[in-house]
Protein backbone atom coordinates (compact mmCIF):
# COMPACT_ATOMS: atom_id res chain seq x y z
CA UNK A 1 87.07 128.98 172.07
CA UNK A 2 87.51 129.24 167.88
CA UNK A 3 91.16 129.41 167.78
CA UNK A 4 92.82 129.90 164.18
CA UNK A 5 96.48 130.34 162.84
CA UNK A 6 96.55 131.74 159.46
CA UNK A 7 100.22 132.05 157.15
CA UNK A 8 99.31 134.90 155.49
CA UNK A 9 101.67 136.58 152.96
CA UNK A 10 105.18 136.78 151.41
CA UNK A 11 107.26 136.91 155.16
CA UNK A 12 104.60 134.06 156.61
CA UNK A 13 103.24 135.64 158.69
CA UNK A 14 100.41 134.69 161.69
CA UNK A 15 97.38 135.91 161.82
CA UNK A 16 95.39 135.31 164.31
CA UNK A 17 91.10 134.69 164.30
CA UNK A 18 90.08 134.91 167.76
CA UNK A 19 87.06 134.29 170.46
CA UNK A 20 83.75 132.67 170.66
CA UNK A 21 81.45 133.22 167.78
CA UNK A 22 82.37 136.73 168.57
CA UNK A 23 86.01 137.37 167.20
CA UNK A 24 89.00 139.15 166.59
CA UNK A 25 91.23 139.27 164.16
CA UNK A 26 94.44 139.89 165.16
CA UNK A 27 97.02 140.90 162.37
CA UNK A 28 95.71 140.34 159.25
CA UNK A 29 99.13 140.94 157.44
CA UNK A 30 98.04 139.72 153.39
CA UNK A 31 95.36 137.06 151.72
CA UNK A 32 92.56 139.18 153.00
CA UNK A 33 90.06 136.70 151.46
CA UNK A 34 91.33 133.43 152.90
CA UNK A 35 90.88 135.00 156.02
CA UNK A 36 87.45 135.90 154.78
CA UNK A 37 87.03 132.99 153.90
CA UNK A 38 87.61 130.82 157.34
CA UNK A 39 84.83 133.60 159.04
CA UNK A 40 82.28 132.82 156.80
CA UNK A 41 82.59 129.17 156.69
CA UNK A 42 82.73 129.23 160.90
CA UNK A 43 79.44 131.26 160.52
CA UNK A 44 81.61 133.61 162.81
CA UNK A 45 80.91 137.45 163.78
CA UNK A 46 84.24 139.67 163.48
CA UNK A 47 84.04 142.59 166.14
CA UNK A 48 87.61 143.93 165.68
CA UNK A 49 91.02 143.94 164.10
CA UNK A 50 93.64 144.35 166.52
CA UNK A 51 97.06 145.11 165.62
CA UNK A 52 100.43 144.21 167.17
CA UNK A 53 102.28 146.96 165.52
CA UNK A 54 102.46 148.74 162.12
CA UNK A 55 104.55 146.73 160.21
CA UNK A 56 103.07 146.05 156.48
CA UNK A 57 103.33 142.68 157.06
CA UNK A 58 100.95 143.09 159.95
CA UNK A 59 97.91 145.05 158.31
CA UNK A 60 98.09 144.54 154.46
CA UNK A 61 94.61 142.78 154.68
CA UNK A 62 93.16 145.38 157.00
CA UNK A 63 91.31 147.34 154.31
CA UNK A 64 89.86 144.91 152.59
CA UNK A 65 88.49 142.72 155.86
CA UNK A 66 87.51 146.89 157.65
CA UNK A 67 85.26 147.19 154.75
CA UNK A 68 83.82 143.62 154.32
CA UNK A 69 82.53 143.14 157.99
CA UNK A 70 82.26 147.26 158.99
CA UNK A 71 85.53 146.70 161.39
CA UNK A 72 86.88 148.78 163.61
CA UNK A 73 90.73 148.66 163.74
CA UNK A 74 93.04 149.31 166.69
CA UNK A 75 96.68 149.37 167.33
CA UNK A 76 98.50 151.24 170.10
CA UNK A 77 98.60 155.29 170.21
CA UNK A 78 102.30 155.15 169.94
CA UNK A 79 102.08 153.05 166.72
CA UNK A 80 100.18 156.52 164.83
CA UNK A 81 103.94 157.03 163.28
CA UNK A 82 104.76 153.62 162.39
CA UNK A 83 101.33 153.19 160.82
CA UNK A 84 100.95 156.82 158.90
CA UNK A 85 105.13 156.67 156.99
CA UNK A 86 105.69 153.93 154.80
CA UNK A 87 109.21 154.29 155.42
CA UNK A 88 108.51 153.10 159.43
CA UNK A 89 105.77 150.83 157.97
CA UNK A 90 108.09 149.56 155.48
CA UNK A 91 105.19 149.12 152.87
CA UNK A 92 107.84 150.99 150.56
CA UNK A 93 109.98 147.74 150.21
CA UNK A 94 106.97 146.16 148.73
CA UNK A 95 106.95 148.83 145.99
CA UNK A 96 103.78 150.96 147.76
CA UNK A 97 103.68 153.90 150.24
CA UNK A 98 100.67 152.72 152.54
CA UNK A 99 99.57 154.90 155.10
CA UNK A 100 96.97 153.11 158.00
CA UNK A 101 94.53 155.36 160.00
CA UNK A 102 93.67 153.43 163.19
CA UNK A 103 89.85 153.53 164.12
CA UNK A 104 90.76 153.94 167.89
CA UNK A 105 94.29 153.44 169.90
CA UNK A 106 94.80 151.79 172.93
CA UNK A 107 97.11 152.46 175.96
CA UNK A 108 99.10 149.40 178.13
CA UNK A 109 96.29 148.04 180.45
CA UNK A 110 93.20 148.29 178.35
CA UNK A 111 91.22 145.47 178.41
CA UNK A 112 88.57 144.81 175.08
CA UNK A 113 85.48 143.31 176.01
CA UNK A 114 83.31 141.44 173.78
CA UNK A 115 80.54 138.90 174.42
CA UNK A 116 82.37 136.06 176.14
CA UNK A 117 86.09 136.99 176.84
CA UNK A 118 88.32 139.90 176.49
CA UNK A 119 91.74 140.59 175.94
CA UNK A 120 93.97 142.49 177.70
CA UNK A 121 96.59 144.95 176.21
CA UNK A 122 100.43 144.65 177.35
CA UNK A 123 102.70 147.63 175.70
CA UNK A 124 105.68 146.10 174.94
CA UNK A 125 107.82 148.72 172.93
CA UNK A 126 110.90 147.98 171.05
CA UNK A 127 110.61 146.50 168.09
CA UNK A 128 108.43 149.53 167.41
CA UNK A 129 107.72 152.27 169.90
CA UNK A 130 103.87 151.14 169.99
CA UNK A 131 104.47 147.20 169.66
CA UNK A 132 101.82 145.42 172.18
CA UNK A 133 100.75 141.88 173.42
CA UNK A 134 97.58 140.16 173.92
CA UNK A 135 96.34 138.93 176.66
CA UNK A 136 93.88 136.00 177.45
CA UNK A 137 94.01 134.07 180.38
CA UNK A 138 97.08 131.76 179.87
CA UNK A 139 97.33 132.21 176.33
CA UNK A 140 99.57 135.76 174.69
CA UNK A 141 99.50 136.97 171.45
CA UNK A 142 103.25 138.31 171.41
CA UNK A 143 103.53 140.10 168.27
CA UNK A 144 107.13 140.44 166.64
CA UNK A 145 108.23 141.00 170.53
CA UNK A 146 108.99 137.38 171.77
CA UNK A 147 109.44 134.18 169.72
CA UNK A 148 110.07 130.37 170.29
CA UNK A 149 114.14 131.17 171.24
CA UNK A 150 114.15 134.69 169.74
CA UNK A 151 112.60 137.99 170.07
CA UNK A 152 111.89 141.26 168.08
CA UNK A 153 114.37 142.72 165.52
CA UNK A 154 115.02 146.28 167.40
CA UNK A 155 117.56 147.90 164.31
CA UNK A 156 114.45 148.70 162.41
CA UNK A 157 112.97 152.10 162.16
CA UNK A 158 112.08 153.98 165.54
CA UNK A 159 113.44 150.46 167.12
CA UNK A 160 115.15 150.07 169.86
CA UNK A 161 116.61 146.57 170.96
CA UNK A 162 117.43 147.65 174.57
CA UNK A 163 113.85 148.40 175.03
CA UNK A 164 112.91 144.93 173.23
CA UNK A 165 114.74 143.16 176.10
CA UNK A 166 113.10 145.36 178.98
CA UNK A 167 109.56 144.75 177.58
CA UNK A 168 109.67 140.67 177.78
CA UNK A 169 111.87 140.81 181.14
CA UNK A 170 108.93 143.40 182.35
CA UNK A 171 105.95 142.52 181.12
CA UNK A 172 105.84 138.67 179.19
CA UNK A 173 108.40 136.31 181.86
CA UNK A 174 106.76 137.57 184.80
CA UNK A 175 103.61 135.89 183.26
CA UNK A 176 102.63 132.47 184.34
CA UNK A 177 105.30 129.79 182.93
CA UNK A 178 102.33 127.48 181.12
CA UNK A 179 101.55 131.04 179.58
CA UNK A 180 101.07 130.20 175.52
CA UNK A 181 103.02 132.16 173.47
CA UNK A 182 101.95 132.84 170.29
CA UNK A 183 104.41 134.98 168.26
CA UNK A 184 103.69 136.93 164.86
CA UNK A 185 106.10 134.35 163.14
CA UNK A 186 106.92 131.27 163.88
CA UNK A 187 106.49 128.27 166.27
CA UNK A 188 104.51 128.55 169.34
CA UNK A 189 106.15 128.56 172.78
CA UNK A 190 105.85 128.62 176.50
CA UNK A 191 106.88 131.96 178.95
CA UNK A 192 108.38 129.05 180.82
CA UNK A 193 110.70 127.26 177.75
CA UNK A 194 111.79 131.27 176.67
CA UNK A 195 112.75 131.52 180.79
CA UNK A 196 116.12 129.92 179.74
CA UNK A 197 116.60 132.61 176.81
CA UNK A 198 117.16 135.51 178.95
């Protein structure tokens, strides 16, 4: 598998590049062009940008990357708020009032296919009513839902920490314990190291 972590941006943070020689790219928050840049020089082929939630800091480099390689971009259906008001995007404490039209919107469950894995979709609301996971074999793309000893902020816009709590008691530590964790800031982790958290 290619397997890149990329700091992108002012808040640091990860974005993820994704597969075989077929890709994702999985929050592309800022530096649109060193991202770009890692595809090209991996002689890679992009299929998708997938996003965690609708946080600015999450999609800044979405336009530029949509247009570059003909991407489609996804996010969950709940997210259509967060990603359309820059005041539940936050893009307008940045000084801009970005708006984000998704390409397509996925539901808990779906699973994307490409040519030699797929990922599966885990809706884990909270830190924003359409924040989701992803899902490959033992390895979890967690979003600003679970970090190494933390989790997801849930005081933000349409957030709600109670909801944060229930989503990685639900859906991420029922998950193997040698699950990977890697969060949308941060460290990696293990489901089984958080365990002790909660």
């Amino acid at each position: 598998m290619f397997f890149k972590c990329i700091e992108v941006g002012d808040v640091v943070t990860n974005c993820y590049v994704f597969g075989k020689r077929e890709v994702v790219i999985i929050d592309p928050g800022d530096d649109a062009t060193r991202i770009e840049s890692i595809i090209v020089e991996n002689d890679l082929i992009p299929k998708a940008i997938l996003l965690t939630h609708g946080h600015f800091d999450h999609f800044l480099g979405c336009c530029y990357l949509k247009q570059r390689f003909k991407l489609p971009v996804y996010a969950h259906r709940d997210e259509k708020e967060v990603l359309s008001n820059p005041a539940y995007n936050l893009s307008y404490l940045i000084g801009s009032e970005i708006k984000i039209t998704c390409d397509g919107y996925f539901e808990d469950g779906d699973i994307f296919e490409f040519a030699d894995f797929s990922l599966k979709v885990l809706h884990t609301p909270g830190h924003t009513p359409g924040s989701s996971c992803f899902l490959y074999n033992n390895i979890l793309f967690s979003g600003d839902t679970l970090f190494k000893d933390s989790y997801g902020r849930g005081d933000l816009p349409l957030g709600n920490q109670d909801k944060v709590f229930e989503s990685i008691k639900e859906k991420l530590l029922v998950l193997p314990r040698d699950t990977k964790v890697y969060p949308g800031h941060g460290v990696p982790t293990t489901i089984g190291d958080e365990l002790k958290n909660f």
